[in-house]
Protein backbone atom coordinates (compact mmCIF):
# COMPACT_ATOMS: atom_id res chain seq x y z
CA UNK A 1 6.03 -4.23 33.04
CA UNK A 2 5.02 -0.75 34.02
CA UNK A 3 5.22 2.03 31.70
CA UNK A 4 5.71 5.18 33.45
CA UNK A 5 5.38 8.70 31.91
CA UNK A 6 9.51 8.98 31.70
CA UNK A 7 9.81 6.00 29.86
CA UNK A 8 7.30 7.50 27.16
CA UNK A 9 9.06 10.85 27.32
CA UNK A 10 12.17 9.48 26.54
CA UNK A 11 11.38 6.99 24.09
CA UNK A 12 9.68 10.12 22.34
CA UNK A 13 12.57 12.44 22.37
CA UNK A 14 14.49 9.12 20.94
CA UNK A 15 12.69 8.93 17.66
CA UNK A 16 12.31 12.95 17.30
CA UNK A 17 16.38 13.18 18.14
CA UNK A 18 17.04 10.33 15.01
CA UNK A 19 14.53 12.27 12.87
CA UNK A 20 16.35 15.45 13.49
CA UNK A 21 19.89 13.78 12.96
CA UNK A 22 18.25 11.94 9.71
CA UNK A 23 17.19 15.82 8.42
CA UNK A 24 20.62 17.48 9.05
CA UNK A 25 22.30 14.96 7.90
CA UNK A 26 20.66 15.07 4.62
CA UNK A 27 20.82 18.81 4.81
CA UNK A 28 25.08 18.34 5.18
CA UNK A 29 24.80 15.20 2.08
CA UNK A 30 22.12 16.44 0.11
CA UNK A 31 21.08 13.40 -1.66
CA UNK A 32 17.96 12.01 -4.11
CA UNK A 33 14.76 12.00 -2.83
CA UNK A 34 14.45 8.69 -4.87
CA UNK A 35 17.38 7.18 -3.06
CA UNK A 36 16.63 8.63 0.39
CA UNK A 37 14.10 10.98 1.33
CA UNK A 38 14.35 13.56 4.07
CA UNK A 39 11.66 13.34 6.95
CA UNK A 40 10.08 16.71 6.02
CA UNK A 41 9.44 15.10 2.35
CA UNK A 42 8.35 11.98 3.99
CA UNK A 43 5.92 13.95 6.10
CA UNK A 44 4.86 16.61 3.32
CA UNK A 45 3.81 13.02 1.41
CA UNK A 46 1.80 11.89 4.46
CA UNK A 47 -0.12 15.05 4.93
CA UNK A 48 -0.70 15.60 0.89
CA UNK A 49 -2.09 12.68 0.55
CA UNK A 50 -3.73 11.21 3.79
CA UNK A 51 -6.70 10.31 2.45
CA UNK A 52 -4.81 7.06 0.12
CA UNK A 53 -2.56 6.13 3.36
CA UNK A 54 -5.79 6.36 5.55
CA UNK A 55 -7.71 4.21 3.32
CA UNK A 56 -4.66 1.32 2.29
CA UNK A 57 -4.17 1.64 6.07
CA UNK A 58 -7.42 0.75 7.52
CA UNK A 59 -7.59 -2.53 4.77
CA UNK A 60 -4.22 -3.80 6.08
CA UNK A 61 -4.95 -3.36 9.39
CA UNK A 62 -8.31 -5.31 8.91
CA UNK A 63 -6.29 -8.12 7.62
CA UNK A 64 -3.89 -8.43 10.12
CA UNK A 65 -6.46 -8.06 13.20
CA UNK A 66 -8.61 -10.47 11.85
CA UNK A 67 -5.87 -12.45 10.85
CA UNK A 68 -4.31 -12.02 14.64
CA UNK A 69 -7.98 -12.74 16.43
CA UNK A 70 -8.43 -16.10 14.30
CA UNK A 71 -4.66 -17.00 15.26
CA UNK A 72 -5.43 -16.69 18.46
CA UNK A 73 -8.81 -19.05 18.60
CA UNK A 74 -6.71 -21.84 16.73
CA UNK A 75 -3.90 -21.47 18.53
CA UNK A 76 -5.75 -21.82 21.99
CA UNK A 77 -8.12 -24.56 20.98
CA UNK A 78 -5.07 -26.56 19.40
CA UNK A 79 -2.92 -26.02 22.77
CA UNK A 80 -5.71 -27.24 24.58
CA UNK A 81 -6.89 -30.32 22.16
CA UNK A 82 -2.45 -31.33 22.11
CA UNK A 83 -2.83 -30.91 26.12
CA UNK A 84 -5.41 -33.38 26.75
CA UNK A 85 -5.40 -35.49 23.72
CA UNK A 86 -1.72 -37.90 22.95
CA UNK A 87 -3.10 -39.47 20.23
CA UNK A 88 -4.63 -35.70 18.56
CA UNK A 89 -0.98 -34.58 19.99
CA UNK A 90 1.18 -37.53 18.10
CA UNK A 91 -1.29 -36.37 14.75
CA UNK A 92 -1.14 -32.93 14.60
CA UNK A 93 2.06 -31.94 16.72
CA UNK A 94 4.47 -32.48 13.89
CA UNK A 95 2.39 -31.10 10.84
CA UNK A 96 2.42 -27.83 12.59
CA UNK A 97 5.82 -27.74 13.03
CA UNK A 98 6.26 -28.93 9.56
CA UNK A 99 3.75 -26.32 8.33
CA UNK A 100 6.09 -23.53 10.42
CA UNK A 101 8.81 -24.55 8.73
CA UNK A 102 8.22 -24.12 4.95
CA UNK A 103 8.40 -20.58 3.65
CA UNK A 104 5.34 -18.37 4.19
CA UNK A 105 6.22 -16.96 1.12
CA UNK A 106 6.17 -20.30 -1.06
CA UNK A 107 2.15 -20.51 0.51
CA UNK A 108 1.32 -17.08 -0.46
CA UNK A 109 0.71 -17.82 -3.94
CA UNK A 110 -1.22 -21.15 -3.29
CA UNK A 111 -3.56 -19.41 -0.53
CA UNK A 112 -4.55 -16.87 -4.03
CA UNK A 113 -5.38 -19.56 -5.75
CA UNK A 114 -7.17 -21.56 -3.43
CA UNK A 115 -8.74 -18.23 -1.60
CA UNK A 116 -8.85 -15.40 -3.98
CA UNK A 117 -7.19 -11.97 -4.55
CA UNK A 118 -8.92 -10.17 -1.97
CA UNK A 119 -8.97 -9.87 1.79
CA UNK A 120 -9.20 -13.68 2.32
CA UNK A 121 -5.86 -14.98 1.42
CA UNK A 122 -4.01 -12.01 3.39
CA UNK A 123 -5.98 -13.29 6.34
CA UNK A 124 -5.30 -16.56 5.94
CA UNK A 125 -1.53 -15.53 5.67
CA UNK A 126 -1.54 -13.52 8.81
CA UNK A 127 -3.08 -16.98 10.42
CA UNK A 128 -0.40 -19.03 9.50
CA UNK A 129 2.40 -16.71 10.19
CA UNK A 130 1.51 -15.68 13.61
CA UNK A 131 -0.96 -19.10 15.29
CA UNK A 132 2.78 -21.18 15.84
CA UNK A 133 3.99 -18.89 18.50
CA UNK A 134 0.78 -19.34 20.41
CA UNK A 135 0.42 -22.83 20.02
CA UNK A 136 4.06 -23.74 21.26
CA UNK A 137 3.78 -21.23 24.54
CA UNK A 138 0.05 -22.48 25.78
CA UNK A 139 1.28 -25.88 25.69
CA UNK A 140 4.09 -25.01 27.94
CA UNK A 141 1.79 -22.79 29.83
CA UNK A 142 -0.77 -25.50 30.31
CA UNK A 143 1.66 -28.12 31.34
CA UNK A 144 3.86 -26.44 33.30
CA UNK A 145 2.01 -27.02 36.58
CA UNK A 146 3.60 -27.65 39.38
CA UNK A 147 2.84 -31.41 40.93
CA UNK A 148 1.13 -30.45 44.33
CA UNK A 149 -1.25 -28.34 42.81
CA UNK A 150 -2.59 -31.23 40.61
CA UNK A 151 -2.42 -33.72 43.38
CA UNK A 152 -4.47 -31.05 45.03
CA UNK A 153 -7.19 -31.16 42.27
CA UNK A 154 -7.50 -35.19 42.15
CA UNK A 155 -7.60 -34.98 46.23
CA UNK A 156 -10.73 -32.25 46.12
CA UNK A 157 -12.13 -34.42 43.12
CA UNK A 158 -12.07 -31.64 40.59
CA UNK A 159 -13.22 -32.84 37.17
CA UNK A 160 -11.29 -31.84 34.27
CA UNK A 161 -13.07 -28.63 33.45
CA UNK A 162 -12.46 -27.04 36.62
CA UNK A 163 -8.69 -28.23 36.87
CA UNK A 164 -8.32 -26.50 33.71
CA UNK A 165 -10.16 -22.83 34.82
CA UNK A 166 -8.49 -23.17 38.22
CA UNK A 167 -5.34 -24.12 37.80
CA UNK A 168 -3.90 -24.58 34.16
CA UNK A 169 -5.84 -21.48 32.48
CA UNK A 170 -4.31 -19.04 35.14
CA UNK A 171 -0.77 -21.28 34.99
CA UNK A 172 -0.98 -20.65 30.92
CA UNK A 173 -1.66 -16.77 30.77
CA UNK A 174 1.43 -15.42 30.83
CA UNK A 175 2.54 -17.41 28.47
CA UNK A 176 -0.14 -16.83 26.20
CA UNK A 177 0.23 -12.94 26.37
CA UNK A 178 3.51 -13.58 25.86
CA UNK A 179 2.79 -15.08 22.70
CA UNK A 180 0.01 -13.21 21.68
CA UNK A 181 2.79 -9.62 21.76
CA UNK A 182 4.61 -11.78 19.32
CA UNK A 183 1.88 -12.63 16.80
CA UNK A 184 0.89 -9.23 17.09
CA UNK A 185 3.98 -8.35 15.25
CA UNK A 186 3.86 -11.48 12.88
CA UNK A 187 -0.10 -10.72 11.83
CA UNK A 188 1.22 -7.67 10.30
CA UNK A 189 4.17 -9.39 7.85
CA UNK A 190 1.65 -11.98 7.03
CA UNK A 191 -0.62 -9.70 5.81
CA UNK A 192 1.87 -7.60 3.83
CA UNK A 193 3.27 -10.47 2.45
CA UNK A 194 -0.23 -11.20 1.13
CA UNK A 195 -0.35 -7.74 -0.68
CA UNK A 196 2.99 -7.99 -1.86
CA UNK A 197 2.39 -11.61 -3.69
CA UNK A 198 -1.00 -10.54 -5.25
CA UNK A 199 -3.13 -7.19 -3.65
CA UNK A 200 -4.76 -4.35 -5.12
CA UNK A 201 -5.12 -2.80 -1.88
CA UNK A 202 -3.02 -2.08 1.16
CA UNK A 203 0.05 -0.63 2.75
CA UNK A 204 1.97 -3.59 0.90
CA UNK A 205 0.36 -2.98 -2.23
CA UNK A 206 1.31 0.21 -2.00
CA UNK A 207 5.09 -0.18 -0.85
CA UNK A 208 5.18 -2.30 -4.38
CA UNK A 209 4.24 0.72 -6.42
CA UNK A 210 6.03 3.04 -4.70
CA UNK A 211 9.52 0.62 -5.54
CA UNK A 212 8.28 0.33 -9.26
CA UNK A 213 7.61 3.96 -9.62
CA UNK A 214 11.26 5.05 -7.65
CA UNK A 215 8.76 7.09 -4.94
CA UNK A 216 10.92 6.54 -1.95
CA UNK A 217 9.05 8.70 -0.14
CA UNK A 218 5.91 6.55 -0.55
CA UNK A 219 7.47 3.80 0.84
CA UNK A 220 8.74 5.47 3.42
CA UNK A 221 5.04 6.75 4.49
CA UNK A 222 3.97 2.73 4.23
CA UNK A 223 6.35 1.66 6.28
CA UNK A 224 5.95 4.37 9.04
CA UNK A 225 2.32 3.76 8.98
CA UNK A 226 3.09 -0.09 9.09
CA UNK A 227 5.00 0.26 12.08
CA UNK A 228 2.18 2.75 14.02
CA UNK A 229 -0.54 -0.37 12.85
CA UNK A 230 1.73 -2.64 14.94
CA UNK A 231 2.33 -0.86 17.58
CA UNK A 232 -1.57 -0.58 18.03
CA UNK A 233 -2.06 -4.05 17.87
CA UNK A 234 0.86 -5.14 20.34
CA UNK A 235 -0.64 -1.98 22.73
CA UNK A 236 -3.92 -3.71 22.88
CA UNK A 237 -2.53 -6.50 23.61
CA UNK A 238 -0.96 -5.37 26.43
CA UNK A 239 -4.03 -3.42 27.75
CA UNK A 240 -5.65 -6.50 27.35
CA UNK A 241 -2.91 -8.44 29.57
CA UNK A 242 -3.34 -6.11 32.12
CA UNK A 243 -7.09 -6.59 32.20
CA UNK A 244 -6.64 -10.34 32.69
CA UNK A 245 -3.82 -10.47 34.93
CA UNK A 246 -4.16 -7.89 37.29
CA UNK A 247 -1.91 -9.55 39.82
CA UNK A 248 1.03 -9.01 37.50
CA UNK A 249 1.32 -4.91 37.98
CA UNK A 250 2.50 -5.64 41.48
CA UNK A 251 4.88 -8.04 41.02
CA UNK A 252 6.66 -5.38 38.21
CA UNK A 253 6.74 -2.68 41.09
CA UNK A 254 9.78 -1.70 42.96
CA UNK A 255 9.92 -3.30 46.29
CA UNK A 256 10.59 -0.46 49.12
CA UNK A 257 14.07 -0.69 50.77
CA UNK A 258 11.87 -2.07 54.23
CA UNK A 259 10.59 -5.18 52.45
C-alpha cells in the first residue's frame, strides 16, 4: 500500500490534535503529574534528560532488532525444513505450537537463568515472541501454489532448488512480509518483557523505576520512545518489502476510469 504525502499529513495533524486535546484538557482538570502528566511535562522530561532515554533507547532497540533478524532466519529455515520434510514437519510442527502457547512471561525468568541478566535473554525473548508468526505464514506462502504451475516445473524438469526460487519463494513473499510487519511489533514486547523480569538497562527497565518511584512522566517518555523504536522497525520493514516486491506498488495504484 502506497503512502502518499496526505496520508502522512493527516496522520500527523491526528496525533498533534489528541496532544492538544490531552493539554487542555488537563489545563480545564488540573490533575497530578504522578497520576497523569500533561504533554508539555512529558516533553520538558524528554528534552531534560535525553541523554538517559537516548542511551536505554539504543540498548532496547538492539535487543529487539537482533532479536527480530534471528526470528526471521529461524522462522524461514523452519518454514522451509516443515515444507519439504513430513517426518521434520510431524516432529517439530506441534512443539512450536506448544511452545506459542505457554506464557512468554512464565519463560522469561528461565531464559535469565539459563542465559544471563544481560542482553542475551532479552534477545532470546524477542525470538520466541515474534519467530511463530513467520513460521505459520511461509508455510502457507510456500504451499499455496497453484497446481499448473508445479505441473509446469516437473514437465520442464526443474529440480527442487529451482522450483523453490522460481516459483514457491516469489509465491511465499507476501506472506512473509506480512509476517515479518507483525514480528516487528512483537520483537519489541519481547524485549521489554525481558527488562521488565530482570534488566538493568533499557526502556523497560526504566518504565519499572519510573512506576516504583510514582514518575509518570518517565513512563510516559518510555513508552513514547517505545512506540517511535517500533515504528522504525515495522518502516524498514516495509522499505524492505518494497525493495523485494517491486511488482506490488502497481497493483496498490488506482486503476484510471479507461481500464
Amino acid at each position: 500500500m502506497e503512502i502518499s504525502k496526505t496520508d502522512i499529513g493527516t496522520t500527523t495533524l491526528s496525533i498533534l490534535a489528541t496532544l492538544a486535546v490531552w493539554e487542555v484538557l488537563l489545563w480545564i482538570f488540573p490533575l497530578p503529574s504522578f497520576i497523569v502528566p500533561a504533554p508539555s511535562v512529558i516533553f520538558a522530561e524528554a528534552v531534560t534528560r535525553y541523554p538517559l532515554y537516548l542511551y536505554h533507547s539504543w540498548v532496547t532497540f538492539y535487543e529487539m532488532v537482533i532479536g527480530f533478524l534471528l526470528a526471521a532466519a529461524v522462522g524461514v529455515t523452519l518454514a522451509v525444513v516443515i515444507v519439504y520434510s513430513r517426518v521434520i514437519r510431524n516432529m517439530i510442527y506441534p512443539q512450536i505450537v506448544v511452545l506459542q502457547i505457554v506464557p512468554k512471561v512464565a519463560i522469561a525468568p528461565l531464559l535469565l537463568i539459563w542465559a544471563g541478566y544481560g542482553m542475551t535473554s532479552k534477545i532470546l525473548l524477542a525470538l520466541l515472541i515474534s519467530f511463530f508468526p513467520i513460521v505459520v505464514n511461509m508455510v502457507t506462502g510456500l504451499v499455496a501454489i497453484e497446481e499448473e504451475l508445479l505441473e509446469l516445473c516437473r514437465i520442464l524438469h526443474a529440480g527442487r532448488i529451482q522450483e523453490f526460487s522460481k516459483v514457491r519463494l516469489p509465491n511465499a513473499l507476501p506472506y512473509l512480509f506480512s509476517s515479518l510487519k507483525v514480528a516487528s511489533t512483537l520483537a519489541v514486547i519481547g524485549a521489554v518483557i525481558g527488562e521488565f523480569v530482570g534488566g538493568s538497562e533499557g526502556l523497560g527497565h526504566l518504565i519499572i523505576i519510573a512506576n516504583t518511584e510514582l514518575r509518570t512522566q518517565m513512563s510516559f517518555v518510555a513508552l513514547f520512545s517505545l512506540s517511535i523504536l517500533g515504528f522504525v522497525l515495522y518502516g524498514i520493514v516495509v522499505l524492505a518489502e518494497r525493495m523485494f516486491m517491486p511488482w506490488e506498488k502497481w497493483q496498490s495504484e488506482p486503476r484510471s476510469l479507461g481500464a
